[in-house]
N, C-alpha and C. Protein backbone atom coordinates (compact mmCIF):
# COMPACT_ATOMS: atom_id res chain seq x y z
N UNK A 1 -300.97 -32.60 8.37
CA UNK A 1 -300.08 -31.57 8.85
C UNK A 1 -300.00 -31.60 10.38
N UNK A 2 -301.20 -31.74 11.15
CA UNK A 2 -301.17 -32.28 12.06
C UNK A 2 -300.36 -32.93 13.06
N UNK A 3 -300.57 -33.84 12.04
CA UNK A 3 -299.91 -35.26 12.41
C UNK A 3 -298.63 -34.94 12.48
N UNK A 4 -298.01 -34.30 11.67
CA UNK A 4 -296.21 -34.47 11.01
C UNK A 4 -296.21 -33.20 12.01
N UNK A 5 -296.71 -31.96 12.58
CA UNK A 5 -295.78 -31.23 13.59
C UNK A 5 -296.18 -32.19 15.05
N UNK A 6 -296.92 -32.85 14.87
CA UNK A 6 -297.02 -33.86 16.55
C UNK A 6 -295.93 -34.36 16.45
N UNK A 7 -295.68 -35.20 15.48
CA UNK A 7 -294.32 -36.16 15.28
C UNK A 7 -292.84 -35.22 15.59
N UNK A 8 -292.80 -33.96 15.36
CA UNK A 8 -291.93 -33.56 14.89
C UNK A 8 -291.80 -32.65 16.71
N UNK A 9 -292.81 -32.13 17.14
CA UNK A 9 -292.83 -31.93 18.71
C UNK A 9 -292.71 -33.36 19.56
N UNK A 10 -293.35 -33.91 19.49
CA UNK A 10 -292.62 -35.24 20.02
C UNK A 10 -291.26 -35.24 20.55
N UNK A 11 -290.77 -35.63 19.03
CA UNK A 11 -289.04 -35.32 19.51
C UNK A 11 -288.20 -35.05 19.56
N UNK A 12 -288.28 -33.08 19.27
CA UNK A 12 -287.95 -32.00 19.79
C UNK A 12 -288.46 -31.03 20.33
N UNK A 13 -289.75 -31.22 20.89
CA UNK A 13 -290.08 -29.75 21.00
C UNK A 13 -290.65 -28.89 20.13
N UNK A 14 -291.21 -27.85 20.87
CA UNK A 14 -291.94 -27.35 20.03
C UNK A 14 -291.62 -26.26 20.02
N UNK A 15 -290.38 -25.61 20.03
CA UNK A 15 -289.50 -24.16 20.20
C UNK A 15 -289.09 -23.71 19.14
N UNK A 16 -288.41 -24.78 18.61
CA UNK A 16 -287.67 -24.61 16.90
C UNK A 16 -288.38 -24.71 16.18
N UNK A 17 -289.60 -25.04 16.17
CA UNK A 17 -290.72 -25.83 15.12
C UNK A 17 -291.17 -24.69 14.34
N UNK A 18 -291.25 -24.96 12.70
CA UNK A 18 -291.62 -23.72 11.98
C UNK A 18 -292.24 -24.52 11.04
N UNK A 19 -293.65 -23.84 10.41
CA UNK A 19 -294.17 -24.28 9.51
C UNK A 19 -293.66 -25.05 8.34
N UNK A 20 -292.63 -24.19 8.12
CA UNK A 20 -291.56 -25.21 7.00
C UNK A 20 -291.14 -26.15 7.34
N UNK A 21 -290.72 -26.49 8.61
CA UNK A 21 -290.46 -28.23 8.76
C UNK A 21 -291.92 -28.65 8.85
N UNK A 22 -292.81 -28.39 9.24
CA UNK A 22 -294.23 -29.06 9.26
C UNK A 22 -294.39 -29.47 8.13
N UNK A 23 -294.31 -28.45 6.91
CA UNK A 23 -294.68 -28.83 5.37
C UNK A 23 -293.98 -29.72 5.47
N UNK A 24 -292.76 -29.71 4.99
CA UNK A 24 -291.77 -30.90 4.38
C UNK A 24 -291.98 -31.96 5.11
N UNK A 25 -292.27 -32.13 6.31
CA UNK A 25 -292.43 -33.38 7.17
C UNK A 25 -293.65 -34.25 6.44
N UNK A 26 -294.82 -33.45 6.45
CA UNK A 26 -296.19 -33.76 5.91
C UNK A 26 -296.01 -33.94 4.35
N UNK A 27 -295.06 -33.65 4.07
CA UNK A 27 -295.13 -33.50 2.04
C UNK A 27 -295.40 -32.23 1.33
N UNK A 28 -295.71 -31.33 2.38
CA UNK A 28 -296.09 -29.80 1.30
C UNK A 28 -295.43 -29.03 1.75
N UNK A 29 -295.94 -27.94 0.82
CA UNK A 29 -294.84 -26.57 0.99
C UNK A 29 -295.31 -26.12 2.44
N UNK A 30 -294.18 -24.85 2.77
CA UNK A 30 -294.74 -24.24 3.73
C UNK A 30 -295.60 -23.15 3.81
N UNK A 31 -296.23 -23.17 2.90
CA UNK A 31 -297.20 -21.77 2.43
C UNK A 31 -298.34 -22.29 2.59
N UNK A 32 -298.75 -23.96 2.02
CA UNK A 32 -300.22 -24.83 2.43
C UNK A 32 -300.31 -25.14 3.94
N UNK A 33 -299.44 -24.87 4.61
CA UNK A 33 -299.40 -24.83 6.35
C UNK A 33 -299.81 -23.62 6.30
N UNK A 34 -298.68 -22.59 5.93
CA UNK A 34 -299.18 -21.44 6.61
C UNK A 34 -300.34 -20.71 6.36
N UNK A 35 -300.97 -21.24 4.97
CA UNK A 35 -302.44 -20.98 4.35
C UNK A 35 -303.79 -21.95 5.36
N UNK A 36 -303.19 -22.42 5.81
CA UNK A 36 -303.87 -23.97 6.47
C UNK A 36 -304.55 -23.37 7.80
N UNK A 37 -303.27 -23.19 8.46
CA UNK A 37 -302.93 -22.57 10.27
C UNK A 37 -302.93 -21.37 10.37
N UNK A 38 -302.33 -20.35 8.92
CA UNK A 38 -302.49 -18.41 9.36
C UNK A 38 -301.33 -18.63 10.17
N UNK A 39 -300.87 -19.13 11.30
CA UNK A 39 -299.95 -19.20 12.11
C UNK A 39 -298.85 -20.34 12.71
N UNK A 40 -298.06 -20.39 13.31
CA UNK A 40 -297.68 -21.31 14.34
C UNK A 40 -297.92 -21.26 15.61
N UNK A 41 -298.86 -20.17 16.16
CA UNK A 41 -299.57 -20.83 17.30
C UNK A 41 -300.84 -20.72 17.26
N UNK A 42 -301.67 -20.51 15.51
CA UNK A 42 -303.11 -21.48 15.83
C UNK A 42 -302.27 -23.63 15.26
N UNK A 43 -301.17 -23.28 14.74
CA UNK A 43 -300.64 -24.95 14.36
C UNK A 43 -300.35 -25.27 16.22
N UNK A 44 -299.62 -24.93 16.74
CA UNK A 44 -299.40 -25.80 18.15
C UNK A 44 -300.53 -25.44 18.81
N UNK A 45 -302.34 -24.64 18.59
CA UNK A 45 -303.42 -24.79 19.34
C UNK A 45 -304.09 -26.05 18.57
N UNK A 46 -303.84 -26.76 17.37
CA UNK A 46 -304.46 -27.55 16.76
C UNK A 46 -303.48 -28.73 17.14
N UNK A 47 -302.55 -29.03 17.62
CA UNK A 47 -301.88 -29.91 17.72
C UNK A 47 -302.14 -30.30 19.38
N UNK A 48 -302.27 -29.32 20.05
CA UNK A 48 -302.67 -29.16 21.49
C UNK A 48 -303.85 -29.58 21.51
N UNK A 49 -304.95 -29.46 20.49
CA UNK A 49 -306.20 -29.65 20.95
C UNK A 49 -306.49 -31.42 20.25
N UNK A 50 -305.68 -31.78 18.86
CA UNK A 50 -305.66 -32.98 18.97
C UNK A 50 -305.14 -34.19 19.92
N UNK A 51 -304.23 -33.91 20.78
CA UNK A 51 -303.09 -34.26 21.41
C UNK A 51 -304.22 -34.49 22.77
N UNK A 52 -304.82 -33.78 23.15
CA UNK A 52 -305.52 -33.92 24.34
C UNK A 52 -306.86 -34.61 24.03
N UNK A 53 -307.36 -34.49 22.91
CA UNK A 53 -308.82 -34.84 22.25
C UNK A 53 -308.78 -36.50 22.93
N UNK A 54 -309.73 -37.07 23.63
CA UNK A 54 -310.31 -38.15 24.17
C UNK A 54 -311.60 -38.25 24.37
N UNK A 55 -312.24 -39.44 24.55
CA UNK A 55 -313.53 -39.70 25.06
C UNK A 55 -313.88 -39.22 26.32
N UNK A 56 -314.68 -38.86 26.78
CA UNK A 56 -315.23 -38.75 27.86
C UNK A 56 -316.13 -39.76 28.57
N UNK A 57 -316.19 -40.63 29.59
CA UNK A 57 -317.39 -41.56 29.69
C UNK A 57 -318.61 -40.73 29.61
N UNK A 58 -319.43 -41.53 29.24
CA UNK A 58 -321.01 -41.40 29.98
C UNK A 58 -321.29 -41.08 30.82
N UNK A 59 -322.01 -39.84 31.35
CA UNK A 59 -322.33 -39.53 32.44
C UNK A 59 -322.62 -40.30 33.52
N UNK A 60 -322.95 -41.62 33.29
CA UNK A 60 -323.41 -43.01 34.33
C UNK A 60 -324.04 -42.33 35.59
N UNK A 61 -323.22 -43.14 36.47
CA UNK A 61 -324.93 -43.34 37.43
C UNK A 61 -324.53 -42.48 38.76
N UNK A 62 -323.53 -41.65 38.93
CA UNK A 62 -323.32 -40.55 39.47
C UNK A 62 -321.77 -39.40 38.83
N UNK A 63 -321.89 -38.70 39.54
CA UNK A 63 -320.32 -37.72 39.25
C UNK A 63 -319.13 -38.54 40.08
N UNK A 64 -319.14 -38.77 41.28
CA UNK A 64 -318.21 -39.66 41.59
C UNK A 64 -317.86 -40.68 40.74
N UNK A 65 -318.72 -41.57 40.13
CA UNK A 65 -318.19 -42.71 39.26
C UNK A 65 -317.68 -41.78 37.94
N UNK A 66 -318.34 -41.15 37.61
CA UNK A 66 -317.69 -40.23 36.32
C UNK A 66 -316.11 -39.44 36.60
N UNK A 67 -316.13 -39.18 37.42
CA UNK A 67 -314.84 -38.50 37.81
C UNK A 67 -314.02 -39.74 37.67
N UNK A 68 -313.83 -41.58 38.44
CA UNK A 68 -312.98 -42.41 38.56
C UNK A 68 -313.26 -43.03 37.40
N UNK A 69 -314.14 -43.20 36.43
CA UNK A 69 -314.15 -43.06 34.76
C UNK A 69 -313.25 -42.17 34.06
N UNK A 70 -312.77 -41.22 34.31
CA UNK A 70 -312.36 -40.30 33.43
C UNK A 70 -310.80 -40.47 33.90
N UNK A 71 -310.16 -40.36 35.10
CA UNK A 71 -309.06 -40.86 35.24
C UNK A 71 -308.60 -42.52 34.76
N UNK A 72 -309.18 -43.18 34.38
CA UNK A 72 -308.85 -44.38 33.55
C UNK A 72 -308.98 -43.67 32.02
N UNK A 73 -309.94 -43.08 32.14
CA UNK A 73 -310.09 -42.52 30.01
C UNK A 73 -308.66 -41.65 29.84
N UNK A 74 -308.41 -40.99 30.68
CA UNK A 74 -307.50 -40.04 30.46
C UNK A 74 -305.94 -41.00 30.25
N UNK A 75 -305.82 -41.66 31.35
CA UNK A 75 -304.70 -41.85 31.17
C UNK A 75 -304.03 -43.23 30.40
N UNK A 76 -305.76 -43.97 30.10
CA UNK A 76 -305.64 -44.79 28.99
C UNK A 76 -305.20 -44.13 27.27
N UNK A 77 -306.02 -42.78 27.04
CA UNK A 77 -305.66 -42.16 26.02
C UNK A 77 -303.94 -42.34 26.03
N UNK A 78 -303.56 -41.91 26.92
CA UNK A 78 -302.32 -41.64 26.75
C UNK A 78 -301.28 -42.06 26.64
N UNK A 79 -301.40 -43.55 26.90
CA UNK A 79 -300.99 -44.40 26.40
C UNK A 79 -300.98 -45.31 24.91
N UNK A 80 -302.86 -45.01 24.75
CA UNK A 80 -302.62 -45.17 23.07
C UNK A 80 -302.46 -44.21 22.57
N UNK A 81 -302.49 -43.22 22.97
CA UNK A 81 -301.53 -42.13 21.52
C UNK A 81 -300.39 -41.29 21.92
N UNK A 82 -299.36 -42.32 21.98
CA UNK A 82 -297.54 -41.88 22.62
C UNK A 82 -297.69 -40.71 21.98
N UNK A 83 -297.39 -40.89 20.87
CA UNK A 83 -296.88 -39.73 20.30
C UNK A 83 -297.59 -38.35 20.38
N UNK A 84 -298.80 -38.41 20.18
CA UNK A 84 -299.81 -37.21 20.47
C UNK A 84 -299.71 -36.87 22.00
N UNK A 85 -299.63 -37.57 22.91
CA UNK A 85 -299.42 -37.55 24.33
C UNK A 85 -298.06 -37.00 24.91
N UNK A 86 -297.04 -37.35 23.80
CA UNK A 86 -295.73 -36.57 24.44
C UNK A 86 -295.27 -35.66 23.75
N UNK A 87 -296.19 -35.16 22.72
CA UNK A 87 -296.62 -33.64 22.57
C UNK A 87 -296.95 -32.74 23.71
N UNK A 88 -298.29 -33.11 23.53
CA UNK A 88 -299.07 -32.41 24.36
C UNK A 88 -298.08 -32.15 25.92
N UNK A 89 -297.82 -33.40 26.36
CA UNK A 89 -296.90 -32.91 27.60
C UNK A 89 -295.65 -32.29 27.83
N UNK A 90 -295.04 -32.28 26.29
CA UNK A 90 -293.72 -31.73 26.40
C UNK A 90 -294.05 -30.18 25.98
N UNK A 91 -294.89 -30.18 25.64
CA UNK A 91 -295.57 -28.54 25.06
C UNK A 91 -296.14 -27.60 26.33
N UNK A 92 -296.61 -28.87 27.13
CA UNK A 92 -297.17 -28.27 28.96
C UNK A 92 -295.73 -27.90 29.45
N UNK A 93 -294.26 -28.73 29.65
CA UNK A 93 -293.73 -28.22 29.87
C UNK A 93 -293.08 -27.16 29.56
N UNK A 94 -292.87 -26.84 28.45
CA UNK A 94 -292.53 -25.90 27.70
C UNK A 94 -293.29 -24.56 28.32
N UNK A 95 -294.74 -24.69 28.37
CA UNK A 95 -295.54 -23.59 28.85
C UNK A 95 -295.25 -23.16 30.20
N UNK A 96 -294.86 -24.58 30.79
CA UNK A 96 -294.91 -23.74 32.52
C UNK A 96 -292.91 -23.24 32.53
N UNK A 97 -292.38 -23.51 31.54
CA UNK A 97 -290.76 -22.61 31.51
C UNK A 97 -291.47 -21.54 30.56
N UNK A 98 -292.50 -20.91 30.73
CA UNK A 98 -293.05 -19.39 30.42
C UNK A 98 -292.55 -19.36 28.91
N UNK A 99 -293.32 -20.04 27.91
CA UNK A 99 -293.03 -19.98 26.47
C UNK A 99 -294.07 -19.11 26.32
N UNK A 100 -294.13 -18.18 25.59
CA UNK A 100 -294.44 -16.71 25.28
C UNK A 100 -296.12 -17.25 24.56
N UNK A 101 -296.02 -18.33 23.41
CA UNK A 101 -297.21 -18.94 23.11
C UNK A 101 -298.07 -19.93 24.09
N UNK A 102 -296.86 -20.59 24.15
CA UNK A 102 -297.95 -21.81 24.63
C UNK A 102 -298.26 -21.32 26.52
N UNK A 103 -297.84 -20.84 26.58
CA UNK A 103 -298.54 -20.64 28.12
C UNK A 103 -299.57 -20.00 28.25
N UNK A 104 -299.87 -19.06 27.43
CA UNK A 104 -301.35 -18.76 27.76
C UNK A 104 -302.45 -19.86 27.18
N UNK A 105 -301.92 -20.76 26.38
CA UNK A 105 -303.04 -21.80 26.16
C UNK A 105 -303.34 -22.80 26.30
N UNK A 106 -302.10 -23.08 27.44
CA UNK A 106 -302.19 -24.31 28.96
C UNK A 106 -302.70 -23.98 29.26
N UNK A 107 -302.37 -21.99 29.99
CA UNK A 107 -303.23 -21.77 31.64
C UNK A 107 -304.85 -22.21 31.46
N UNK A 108 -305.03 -21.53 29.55
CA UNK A 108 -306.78 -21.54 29.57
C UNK A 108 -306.87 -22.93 29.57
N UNK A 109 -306.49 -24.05 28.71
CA UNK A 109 -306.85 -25.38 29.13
C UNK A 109 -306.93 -26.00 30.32
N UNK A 110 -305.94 -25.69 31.45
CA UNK A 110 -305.60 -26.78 32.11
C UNK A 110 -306.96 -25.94 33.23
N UNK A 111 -307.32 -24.40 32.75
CA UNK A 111 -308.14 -24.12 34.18
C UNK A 111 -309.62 -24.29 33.59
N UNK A 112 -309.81 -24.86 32.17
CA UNK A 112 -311.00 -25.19 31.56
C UNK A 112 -311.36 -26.59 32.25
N UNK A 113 -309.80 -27.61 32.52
CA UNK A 113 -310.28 -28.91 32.99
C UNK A 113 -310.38 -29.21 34.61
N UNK A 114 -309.80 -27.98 34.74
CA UNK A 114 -309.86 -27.65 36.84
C UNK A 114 -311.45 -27.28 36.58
N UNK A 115 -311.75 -26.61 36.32
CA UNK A 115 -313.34 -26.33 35.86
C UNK A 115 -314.26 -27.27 36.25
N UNK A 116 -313.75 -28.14 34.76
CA UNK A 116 -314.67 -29.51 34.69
C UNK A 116 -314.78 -30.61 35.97
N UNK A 117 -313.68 -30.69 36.46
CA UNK A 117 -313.47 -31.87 37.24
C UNK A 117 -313.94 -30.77 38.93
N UNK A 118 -313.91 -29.82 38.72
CA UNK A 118 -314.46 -29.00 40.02
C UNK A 118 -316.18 -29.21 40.05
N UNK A 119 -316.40 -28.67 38.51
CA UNK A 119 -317.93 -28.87 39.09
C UNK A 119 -318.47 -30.77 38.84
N UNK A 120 -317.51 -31.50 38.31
CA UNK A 120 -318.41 -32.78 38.60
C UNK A 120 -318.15 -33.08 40.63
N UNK A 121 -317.19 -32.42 41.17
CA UNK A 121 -316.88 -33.14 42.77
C UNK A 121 -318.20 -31.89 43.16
N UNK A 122 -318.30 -31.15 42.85
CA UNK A 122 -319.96 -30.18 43.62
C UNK A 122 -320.80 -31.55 43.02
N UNK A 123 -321.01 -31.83 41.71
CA UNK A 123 -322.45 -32.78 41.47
C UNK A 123 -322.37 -33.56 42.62
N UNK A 124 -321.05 -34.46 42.46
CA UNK A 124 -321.00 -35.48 43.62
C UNK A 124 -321.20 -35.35 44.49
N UNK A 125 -320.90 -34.39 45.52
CA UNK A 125 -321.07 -34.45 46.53
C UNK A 125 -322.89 -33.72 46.99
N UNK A 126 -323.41 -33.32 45.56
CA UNK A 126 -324.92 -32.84 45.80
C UNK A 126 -325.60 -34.37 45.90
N UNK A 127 -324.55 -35.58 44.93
CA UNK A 127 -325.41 -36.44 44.64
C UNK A 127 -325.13 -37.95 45.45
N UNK A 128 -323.87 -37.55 46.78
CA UNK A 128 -323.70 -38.45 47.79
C UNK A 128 -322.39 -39.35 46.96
N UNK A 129 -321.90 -38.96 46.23
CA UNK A 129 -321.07 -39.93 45.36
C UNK A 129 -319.83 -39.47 45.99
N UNK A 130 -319.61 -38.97 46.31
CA UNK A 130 -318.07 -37.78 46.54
C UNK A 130 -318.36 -37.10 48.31
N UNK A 131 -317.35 -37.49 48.79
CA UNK A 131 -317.56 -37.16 50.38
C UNK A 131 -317.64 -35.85 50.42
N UNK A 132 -318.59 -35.33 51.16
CA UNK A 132 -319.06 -34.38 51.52
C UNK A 132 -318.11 -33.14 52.16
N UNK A 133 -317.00 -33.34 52.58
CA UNK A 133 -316.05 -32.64 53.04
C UNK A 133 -314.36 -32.30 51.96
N UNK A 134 -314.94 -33.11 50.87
CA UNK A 134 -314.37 -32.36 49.53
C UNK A 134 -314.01 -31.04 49.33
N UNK A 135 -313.39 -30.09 49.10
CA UNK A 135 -312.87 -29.12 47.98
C UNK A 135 -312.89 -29.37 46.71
N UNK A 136 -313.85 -28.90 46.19
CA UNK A 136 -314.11 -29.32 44.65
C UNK A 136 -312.64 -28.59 44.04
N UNK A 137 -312.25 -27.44 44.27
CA UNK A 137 -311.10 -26.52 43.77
C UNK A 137 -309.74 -27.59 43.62
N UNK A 138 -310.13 -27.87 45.29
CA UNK A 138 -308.55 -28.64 45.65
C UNK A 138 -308.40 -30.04 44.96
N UNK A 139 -309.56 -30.94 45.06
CA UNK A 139 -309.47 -31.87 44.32
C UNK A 139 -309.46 -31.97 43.26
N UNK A 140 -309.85 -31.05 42.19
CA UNK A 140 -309.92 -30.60 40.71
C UNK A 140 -308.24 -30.79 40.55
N UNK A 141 -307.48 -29.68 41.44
CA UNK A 141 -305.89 -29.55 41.32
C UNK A 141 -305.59 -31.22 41.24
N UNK A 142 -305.79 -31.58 42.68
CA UNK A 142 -305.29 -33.09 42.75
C UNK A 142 -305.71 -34.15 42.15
N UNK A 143 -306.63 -34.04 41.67
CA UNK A 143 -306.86 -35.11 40.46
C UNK A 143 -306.31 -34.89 39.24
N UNK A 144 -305.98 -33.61 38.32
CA UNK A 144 -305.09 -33.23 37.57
C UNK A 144 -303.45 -33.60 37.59
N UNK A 145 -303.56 -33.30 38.89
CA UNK A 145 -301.93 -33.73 39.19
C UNK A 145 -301.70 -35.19 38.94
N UNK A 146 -302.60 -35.89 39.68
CA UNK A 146 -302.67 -37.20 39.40
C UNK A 146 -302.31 -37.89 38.12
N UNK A 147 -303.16 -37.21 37.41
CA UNK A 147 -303.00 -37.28 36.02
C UNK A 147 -301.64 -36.61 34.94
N UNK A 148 -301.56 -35.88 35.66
CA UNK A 148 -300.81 -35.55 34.19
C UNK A 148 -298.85 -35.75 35.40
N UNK A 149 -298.95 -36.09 36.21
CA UNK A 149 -297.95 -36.86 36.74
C UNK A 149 -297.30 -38.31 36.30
N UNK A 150 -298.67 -39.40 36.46
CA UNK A 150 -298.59 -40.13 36.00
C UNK A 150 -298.26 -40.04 34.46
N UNK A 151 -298.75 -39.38 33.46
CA UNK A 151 -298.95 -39.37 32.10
C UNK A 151 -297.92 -39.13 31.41
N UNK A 152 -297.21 -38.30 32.26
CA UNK A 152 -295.73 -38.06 32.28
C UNK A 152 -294.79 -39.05 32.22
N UNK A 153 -295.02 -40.16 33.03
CA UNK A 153 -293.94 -41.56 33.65
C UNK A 153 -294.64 -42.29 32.16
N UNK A 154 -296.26 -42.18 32.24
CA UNK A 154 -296.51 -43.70 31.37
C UNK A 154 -295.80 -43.28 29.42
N UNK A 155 -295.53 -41.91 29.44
CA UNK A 155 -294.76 -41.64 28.01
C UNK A 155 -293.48 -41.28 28.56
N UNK A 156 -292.62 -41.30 29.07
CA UNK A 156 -290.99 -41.22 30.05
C UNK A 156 -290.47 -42.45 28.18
N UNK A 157 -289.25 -42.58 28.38
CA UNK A 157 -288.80 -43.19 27.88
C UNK A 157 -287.49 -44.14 28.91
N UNK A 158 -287.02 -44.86 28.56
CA UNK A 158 -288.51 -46.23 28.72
C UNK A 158 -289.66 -45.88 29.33
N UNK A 159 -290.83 -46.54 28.80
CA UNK A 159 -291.82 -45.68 29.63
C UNK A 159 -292.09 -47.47 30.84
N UNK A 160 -292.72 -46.81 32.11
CA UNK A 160 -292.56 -47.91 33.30
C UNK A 160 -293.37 -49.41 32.91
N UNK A 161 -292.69 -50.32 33.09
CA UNK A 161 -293.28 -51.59 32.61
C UNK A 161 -294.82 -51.91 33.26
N UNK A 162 -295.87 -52.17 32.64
CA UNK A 162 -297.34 -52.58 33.50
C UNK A 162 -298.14 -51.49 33.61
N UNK A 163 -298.13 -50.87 31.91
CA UNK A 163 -298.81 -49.50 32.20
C UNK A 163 -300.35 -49.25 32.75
N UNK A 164 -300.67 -50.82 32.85
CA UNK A 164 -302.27 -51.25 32.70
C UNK A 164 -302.35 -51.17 34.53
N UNK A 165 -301.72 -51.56 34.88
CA UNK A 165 -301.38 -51.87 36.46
C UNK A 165 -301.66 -50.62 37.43
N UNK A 166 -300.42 -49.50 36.74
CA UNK A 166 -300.61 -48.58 36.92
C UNK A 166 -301.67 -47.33 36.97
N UNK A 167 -302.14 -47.39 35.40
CA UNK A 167 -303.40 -47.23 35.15
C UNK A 167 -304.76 -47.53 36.72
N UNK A 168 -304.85 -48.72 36.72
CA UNK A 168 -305.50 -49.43 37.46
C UNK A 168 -305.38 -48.90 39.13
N UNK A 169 -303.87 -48.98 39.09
CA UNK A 169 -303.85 -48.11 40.52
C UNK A 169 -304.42 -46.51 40.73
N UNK A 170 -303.95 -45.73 39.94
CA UNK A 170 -304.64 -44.43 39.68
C UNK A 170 -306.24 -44.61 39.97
N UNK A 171 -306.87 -45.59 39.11
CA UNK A 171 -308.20 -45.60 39.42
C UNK A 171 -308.58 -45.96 40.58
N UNK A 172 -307.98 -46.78 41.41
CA UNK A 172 -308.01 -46.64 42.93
C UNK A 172 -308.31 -45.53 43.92
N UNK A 173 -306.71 -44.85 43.43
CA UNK A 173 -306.36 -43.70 44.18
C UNK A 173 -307.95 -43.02 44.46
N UNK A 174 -307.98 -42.54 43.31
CA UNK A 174 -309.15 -41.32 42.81
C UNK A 174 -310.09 -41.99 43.43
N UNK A 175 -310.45 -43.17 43.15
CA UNK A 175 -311.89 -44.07 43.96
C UNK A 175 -312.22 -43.64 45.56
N UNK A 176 -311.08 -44.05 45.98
CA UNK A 176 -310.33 -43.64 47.55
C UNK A 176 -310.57 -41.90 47.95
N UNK A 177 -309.91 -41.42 47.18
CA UNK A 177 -310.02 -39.94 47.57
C UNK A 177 -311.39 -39.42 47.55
N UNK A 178 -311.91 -39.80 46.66
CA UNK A 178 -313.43 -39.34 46.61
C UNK A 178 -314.51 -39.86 47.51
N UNK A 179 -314.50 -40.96 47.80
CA UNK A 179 -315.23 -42.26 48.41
C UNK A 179 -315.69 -41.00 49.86
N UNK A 180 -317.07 -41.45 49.53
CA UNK A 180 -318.18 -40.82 51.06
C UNK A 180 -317.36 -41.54 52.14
């Protein structure tokens, strides 16, 4: 079920989307959705939370390297899973044009991963990995941006030729910005 409203946000959106096209998409009624989900916005928080679901590296051998790890994980995900990926981002946009559901469960995601990526630039910079004159806040923003800018272009349709390249440059960037 999942799967078939990702497909089905993909490529339209997730405005019109009603459990009943979810069923029929997936093969069932719309009553085993709505028995499933209770709703359509715990279905677009389960589609949101698969859509974003990735690995995380290994903590390795500081927070700086973990931080320029995770911008390759991230935006490698997102490339192997188009479709789950241009969910998730067409659903972000949707949230920031003030969709009544999904915006309150960007703001909490996206300030759960400003969070995360805030307190690994404090580790770093406790642990010499991350220059010392950092904004963990500000760089949290700008490494996000980074990301979900790019993530944007690498699912665009056509999406930009040399996604690996690109990829690769990002991990630069972030290397650079952080670098003592």
């Amino acid at each position: 079920m999942v799967a078939a409203a990702t497909a089905l946000i993909a490529e339209y959106g997730s405005r019109a989307l009603t459990l009943a096209e979810v069923g029929k998409a997936a093969g069932y009624s719309r009553g085993i959705v709505s028995h499933h989900f209770g709703s359509r916005e715990n279905l677009l928080r389960a589609v949101m939370r698969d859509a974003q679901a990735f690995s995380l590296p290994d903590p390795g051998e500081s927070a700086g390297a973990w931080l320029v790890d995770t911008v390759r994980a991230y935006l490698t995900n997102v490339t192997n899973k188009r479709p789950a990926a241009r969910a998730f981002l067409q659903m972000w946009g949707e949230a920031i044009a003030a969709d009544p559901v999904l915006m309150p469960l960007y703001a909490e995601q996206d300030a759960s991963f400003r969070r995360l990526l805030a307190d690994k630039v404090r580790e770093g910079i406790r642990d010499g990995s991350v220059r010392a004159d950092a904004d963990p806040e500000a760089m949290a923003v700008a490494l996000l941006g980074l990301l979900r800018g790019i993530a944007l272009q690498l699912i665009s349709t056509p999406p930009p030729a040399r996604a690996q390249a690109i990829i690769d440059e990002a991990e630069r960037a972030a290397r650079h910005a952080l670098r003592p």
